[in-house]
Protein backbone atom coordinates (compact mmCIF):
# COMPACT_ATOMS: atom_id res chain seq x y z
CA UNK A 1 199.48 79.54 130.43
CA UNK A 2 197.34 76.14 128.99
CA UNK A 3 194.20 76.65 126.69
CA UNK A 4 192.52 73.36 125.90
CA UNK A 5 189.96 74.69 123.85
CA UNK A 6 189.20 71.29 121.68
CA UNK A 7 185.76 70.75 120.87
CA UNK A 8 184.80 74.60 120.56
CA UNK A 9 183.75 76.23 117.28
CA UNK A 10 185.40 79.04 115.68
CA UNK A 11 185.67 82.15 116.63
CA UNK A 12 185.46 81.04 120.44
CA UNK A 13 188.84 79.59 120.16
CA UNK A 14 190.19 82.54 118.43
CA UNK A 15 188.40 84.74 120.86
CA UNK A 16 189.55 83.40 123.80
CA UNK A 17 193.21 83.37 122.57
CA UNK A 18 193.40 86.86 122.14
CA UNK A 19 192.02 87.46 125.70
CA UNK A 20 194.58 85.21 126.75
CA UNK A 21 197.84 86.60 124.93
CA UNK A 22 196.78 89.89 126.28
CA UNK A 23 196.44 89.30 130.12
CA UNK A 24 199.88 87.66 129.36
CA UNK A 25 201.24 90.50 127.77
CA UNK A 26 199.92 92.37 130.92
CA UNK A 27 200.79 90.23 133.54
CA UNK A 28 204.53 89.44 131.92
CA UNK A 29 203.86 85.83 130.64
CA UNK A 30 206.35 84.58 127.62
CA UNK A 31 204.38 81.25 127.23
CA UNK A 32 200.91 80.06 125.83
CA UNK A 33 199.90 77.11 125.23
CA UNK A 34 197.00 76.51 122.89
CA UNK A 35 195.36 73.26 122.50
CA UNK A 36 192.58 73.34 119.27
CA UNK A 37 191.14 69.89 117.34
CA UNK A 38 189.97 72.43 114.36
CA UNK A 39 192.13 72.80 111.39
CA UNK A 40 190.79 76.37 110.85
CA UNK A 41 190.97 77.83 114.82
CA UNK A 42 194.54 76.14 114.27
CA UNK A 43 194.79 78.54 111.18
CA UNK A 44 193.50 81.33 112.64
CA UNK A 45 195.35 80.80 115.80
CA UNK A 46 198.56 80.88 114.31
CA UNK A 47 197.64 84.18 112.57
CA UNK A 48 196.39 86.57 114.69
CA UNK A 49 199.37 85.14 117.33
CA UNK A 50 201.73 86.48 114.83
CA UNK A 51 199.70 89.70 113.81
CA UNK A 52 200.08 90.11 117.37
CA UNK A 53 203.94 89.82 118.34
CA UNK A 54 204.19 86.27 119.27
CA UNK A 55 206.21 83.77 117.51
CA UNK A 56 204.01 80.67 116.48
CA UNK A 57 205.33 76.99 116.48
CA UNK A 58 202.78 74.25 115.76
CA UNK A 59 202.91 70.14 116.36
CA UNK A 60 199.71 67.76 115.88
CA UNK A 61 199.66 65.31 118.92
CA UNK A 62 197.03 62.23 119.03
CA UNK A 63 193.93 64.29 117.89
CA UNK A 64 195.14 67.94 119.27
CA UNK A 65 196.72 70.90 117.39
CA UNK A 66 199.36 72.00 120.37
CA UNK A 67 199.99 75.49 119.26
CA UNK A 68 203.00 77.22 120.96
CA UNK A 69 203.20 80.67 121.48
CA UNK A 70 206.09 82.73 122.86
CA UNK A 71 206.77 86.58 123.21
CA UNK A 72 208.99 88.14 120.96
């Protein structure tokens, strides 16, 4: 699964990950994808991923976070 959600403010990004790592966790899905531009939805990305179960990996690419998040 791909979020691109560059341009949005925090908490949407935040928000919208968590709705999306749990319909993965319900449909099965090992993957997300998570594209940000915000240093702090990167942040607090990253943290609630983990809070959550998911093992976090993050790489800056042109003017994208591309946050990587797999299932434990």
């Amino acid at each position: 699964m791909k979020l691109d959600l560059q341009g949005l403010a925090c908490p949407s990004p935040l928000m919208q990950t968590i709705d999306a790592l749990r319909t993965a966790e319900t449909s099965g899905e090992q993957e997300v994808l998570v594209l940000v531009d915000d240093p702090g939805a990167r942040d607090s990305v990253l943290r609630v991923s983990v809070k959550m179960g998911w093992t976090a990996t993050c790489t800056r690419k042109a003017e994208a976070f591309w946050v990587y998040l797999t299932k434990k």
